[in-house]
N, C-alpha and C. Protein backbone atom coordinates (compact mmCIF):
# COMPACT_ATOMS: atom_id res chain seq x y z
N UNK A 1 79.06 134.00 137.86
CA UNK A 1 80.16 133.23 137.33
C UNK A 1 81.37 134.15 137.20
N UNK A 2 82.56 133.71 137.81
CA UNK A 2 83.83 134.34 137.77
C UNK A 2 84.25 134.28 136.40
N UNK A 3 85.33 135.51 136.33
CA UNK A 3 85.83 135.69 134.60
C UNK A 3 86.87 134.28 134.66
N UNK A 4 87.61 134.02 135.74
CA UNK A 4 88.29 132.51 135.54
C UNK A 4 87.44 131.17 135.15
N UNK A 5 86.34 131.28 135.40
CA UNK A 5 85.44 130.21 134.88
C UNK A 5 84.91 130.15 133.61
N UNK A 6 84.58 131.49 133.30
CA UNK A 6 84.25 132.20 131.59
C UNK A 6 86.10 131.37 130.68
N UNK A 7 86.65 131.83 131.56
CA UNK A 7 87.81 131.40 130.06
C UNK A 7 87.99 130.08 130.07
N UNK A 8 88.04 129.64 131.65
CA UNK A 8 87.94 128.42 131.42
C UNK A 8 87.35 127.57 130.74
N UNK A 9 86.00 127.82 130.36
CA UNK A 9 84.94 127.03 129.70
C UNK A 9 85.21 127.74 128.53
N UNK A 10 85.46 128.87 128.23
CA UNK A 10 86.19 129.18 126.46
C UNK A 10 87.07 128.24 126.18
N UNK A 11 88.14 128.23 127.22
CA UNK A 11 89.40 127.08 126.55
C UNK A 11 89.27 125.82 126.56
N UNK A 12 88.21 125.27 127.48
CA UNK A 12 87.29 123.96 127.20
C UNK A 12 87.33 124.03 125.74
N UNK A 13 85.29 124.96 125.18
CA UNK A 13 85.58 124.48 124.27
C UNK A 13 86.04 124.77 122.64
N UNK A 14 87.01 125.44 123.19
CA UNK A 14 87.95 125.78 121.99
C UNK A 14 88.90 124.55 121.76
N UNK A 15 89.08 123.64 122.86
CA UNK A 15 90.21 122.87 122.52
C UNK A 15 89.46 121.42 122.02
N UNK A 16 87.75 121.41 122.64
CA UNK A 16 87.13 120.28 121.92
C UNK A 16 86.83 120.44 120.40
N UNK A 17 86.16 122.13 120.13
CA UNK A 17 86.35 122.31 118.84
C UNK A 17 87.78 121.77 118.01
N UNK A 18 88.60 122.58 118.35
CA UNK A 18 89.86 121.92 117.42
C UNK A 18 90.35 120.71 117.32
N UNK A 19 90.02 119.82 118.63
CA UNK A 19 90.17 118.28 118.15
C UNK A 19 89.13 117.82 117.31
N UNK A 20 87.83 118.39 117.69
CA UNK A 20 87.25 117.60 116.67
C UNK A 20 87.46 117.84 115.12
N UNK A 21 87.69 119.20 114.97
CA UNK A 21 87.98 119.78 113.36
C UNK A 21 89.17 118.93 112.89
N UNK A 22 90.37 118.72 114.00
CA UNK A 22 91.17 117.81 113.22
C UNK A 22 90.88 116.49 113.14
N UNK A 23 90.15 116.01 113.88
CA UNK A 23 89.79 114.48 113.52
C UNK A 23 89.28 114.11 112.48
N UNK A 24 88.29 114.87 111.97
CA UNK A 24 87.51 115.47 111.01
C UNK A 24 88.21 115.64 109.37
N UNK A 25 89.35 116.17 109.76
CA UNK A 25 90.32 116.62 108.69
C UNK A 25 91.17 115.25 108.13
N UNK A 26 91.73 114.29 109.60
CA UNK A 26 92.28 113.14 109.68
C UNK A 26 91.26 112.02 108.66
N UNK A 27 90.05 112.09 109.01
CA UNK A 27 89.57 111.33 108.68
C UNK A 27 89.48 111.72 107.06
N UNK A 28 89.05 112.51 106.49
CA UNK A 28 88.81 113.36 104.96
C UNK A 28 90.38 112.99 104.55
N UNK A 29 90.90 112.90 105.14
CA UNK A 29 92.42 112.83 103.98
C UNK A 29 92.79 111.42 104.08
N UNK A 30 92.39 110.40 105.14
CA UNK A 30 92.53 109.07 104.93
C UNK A 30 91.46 108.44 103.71
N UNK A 31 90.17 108.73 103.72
CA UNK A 31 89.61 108.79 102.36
C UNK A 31 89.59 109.17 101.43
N UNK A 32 90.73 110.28 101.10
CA UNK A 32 90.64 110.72 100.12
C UNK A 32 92.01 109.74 99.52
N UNK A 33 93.20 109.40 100.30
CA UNK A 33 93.80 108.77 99.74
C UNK A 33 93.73 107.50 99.64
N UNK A 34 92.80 107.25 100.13
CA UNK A 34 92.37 105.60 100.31
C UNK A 34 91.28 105.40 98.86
N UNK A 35 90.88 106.40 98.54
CA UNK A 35 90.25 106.94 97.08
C UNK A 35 90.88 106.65 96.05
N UNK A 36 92.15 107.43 96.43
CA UNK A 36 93.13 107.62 95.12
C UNK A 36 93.79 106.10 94.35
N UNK A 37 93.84 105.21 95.72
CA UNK A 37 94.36 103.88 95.39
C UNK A 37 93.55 103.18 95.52
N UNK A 38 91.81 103.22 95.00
CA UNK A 38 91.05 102.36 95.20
C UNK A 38 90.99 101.42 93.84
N UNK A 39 91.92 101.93 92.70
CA UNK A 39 91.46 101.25 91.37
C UNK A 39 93.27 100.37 91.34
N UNK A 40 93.87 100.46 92.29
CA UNK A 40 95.33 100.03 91.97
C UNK A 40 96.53 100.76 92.07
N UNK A 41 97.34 100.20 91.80
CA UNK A 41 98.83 101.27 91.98
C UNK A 41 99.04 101.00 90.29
N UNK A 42 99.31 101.98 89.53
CA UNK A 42 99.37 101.73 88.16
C UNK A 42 100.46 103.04 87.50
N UNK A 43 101.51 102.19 87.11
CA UNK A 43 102.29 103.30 86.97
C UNK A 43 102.25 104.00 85.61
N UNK A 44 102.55 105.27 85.55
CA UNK A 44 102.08 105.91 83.92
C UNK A 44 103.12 105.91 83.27
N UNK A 45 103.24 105.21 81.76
CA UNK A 45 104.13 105.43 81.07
C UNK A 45 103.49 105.87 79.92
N UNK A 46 104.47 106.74 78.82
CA UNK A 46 104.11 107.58 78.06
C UNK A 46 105.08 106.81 76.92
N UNK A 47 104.62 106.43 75.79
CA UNK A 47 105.62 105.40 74.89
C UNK A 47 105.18 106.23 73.59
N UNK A 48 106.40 106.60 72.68
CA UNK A 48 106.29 106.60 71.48
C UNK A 48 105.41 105.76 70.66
N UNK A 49 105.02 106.88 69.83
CA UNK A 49 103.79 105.98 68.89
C UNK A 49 104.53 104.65 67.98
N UNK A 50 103.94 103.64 68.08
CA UNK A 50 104.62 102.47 67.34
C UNK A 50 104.48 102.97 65.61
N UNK A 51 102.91 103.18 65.20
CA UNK A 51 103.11 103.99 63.84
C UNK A 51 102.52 105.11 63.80
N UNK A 52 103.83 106.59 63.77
CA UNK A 52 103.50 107.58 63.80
C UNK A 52 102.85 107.95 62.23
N UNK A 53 103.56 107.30 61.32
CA UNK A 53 102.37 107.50 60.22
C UNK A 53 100.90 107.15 60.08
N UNK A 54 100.46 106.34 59.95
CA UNK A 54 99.00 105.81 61.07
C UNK A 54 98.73 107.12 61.69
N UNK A 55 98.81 107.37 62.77
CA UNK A 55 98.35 108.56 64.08
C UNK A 55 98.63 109.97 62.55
N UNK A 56 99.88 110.38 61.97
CA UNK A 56 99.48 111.70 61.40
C UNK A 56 98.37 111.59 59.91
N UNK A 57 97.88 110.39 59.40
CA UNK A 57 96.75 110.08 58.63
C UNK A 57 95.82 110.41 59.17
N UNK A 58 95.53 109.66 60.35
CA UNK A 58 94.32 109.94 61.22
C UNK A 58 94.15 111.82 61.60
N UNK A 59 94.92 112.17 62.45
CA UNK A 59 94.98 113.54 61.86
C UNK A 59 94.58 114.35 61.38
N UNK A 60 95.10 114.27 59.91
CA UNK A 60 94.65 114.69 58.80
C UNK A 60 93.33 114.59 58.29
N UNK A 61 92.85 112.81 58.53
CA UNK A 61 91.90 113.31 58.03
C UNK A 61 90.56 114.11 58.51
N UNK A 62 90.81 113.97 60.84
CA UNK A 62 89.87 114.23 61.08
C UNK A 62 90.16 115.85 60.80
N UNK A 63 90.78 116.92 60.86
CA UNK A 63 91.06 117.99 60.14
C UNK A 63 90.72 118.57 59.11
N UNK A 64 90.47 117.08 58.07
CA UNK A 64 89.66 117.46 56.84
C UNK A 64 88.60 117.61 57.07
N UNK A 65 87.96 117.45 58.32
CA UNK A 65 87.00 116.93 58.21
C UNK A 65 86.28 118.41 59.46
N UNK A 66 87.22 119.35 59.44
CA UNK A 66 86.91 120.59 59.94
C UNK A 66 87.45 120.52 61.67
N UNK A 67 87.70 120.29 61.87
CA UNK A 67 88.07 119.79 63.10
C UNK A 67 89.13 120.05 63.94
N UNK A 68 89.10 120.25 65.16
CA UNK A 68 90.99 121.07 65.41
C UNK A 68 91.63 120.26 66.17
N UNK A 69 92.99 119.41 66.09
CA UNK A 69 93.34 118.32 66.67
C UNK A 69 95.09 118.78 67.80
N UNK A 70 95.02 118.18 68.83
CA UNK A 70 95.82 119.31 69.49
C UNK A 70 96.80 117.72 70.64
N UNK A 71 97.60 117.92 70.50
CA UNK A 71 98.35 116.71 71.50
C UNK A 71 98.21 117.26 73.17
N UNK A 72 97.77 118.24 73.03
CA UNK A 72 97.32 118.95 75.06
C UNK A 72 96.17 118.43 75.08
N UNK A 73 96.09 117.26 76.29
CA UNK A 73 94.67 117.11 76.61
C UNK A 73 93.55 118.04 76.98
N UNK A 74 92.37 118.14 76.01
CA UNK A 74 91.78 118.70 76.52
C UNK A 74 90.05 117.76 76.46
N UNK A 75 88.81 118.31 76.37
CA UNK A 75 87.47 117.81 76.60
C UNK A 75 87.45 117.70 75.14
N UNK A 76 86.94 116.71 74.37
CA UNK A 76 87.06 116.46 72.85
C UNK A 76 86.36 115.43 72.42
N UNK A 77 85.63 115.84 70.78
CA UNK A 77 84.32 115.00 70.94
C UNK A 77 84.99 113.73 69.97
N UNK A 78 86.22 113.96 69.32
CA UNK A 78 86.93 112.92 68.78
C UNK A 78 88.73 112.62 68.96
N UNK A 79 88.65 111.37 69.30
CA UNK A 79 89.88 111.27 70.29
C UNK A 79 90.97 110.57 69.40
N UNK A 80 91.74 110.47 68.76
CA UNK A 80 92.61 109.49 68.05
C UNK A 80 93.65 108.94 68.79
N UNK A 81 93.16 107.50 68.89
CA UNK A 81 93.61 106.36 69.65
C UNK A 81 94.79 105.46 69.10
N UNK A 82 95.74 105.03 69.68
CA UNK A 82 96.45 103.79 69.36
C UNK A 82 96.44 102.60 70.39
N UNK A 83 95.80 101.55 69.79
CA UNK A 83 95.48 100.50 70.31
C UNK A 83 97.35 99.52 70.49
N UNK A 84 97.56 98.58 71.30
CA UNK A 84 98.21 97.93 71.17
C UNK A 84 99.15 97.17 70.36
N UNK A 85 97.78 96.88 69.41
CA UNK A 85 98.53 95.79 68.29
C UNK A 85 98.88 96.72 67.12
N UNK A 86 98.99 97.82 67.24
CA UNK A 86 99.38 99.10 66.50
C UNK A 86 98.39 99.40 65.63
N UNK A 87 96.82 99.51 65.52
CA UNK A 87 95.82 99.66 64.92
C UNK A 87 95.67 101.15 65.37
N UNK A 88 95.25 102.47 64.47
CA UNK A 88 95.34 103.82 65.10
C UNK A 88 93.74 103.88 64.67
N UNK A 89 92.84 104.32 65.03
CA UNK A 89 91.74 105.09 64.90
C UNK A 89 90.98 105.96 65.91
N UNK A 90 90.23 106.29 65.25
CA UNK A 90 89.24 107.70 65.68
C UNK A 90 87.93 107.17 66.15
N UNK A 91 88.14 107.63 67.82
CA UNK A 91 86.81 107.08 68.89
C UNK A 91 86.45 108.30 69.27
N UNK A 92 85.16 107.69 70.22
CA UNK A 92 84.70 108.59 71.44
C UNK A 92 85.45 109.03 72.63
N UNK A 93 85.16 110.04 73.35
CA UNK A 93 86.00 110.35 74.29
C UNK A 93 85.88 109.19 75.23
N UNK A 94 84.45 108.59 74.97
CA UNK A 94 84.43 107.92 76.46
C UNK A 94 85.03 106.54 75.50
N UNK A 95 85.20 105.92 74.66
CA UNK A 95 85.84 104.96 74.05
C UNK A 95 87.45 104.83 74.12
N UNK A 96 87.85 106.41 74.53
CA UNK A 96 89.08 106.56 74.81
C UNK A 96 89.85 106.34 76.13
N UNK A 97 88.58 107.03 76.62
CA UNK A 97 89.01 106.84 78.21
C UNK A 97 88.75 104.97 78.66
N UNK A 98 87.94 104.62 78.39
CA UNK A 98 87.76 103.46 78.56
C UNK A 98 89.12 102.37 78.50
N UNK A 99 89.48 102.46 77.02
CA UNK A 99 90.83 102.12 76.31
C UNK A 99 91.85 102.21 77.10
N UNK A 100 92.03 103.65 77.49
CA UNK A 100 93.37 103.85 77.89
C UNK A 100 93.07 103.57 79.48
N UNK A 101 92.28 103.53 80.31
CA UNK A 101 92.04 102.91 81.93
C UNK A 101 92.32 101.84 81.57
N UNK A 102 91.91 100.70 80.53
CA UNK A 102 91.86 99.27 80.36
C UNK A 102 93.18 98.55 79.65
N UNK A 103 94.32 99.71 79.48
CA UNK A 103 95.40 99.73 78.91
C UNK A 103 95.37 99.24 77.74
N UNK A 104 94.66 98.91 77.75
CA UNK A 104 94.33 98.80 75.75
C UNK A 104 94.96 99.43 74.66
N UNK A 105 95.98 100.90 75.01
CA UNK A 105 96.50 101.76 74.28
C UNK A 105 96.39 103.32 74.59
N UNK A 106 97.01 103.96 73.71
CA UNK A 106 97.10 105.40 73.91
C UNK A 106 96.33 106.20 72.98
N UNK A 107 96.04 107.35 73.84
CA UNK A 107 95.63 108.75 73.55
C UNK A 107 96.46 109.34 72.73
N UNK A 108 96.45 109.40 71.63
CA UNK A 108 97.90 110.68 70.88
C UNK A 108 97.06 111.48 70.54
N UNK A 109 96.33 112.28 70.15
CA UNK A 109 96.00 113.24 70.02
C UNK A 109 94.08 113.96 70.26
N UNK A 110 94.01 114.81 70.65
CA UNK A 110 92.54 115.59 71.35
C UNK A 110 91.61 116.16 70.10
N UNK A 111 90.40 115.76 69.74
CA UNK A 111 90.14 116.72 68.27
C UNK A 111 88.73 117.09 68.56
N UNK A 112 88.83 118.32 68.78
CA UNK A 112 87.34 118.88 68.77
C UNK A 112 87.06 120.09 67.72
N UNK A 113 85.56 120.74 67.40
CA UNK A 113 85.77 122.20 67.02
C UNK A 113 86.33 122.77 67.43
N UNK A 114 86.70 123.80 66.45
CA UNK A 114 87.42 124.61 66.52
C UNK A 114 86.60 125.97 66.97
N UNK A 115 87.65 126.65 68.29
CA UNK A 115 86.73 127.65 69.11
C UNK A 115 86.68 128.46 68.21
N UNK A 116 85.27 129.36 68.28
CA UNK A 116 84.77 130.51 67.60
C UNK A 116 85.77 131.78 68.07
């Protein structure tokens, strides 16, 4: 076999490799954004608390209650919620997340232990 036939069949299949890697790639990023908008187009708004007294009670008391409460989302085993009809209390994370996917209300503040 001639060295013109060797590259030839290199540049064969170097050029089937790279189509297929991009097809490959084409396809992974049409699902991934076809992912992203699989629950809706939902736009995020961020609204002042209707009663910020309410939300700094709640607060307080989960604080009293040893607890470290932080407005940066973070992983937290008690979440203080404001519901719609301006009702503020203290859920589960997954009661929160639930809530706020189901627009039910907002997240104001993250409360977990406090790191060692």
């Amino acid at each position: 076999m001639s060295t013109l036939q060797l590259v030839a069949r290199w540049v064969r299949r170097v050029t089937w490799s790279t189509l297929a890697a991009s097809v490959a790639i084409a396809i992974a990023l049409m699902m991934f954004d076809a992912g992203r908008h699989s629950g809706g187009d939902r736009e995020l708004t961020v609204t002042p608390s209707v009663r910020p007294d309410l939300v700094a009670q709640a607060v307080a008391d989960v604080e009293a209650r040893g607890l470290s409460c932080s407005a940066t989302p973070t992983l937290s085993s008690s979440i203080v919620f404001e519901w719609l009809d301006g009702r503020v209390g203290v859920v589960t994370f997954d009661e929160a997340l639930t809530g706020a996917r189901d627009g039910e209300g907002w997240v104001r503040w993250y409360c977990a232990e406090p790191a060692a």
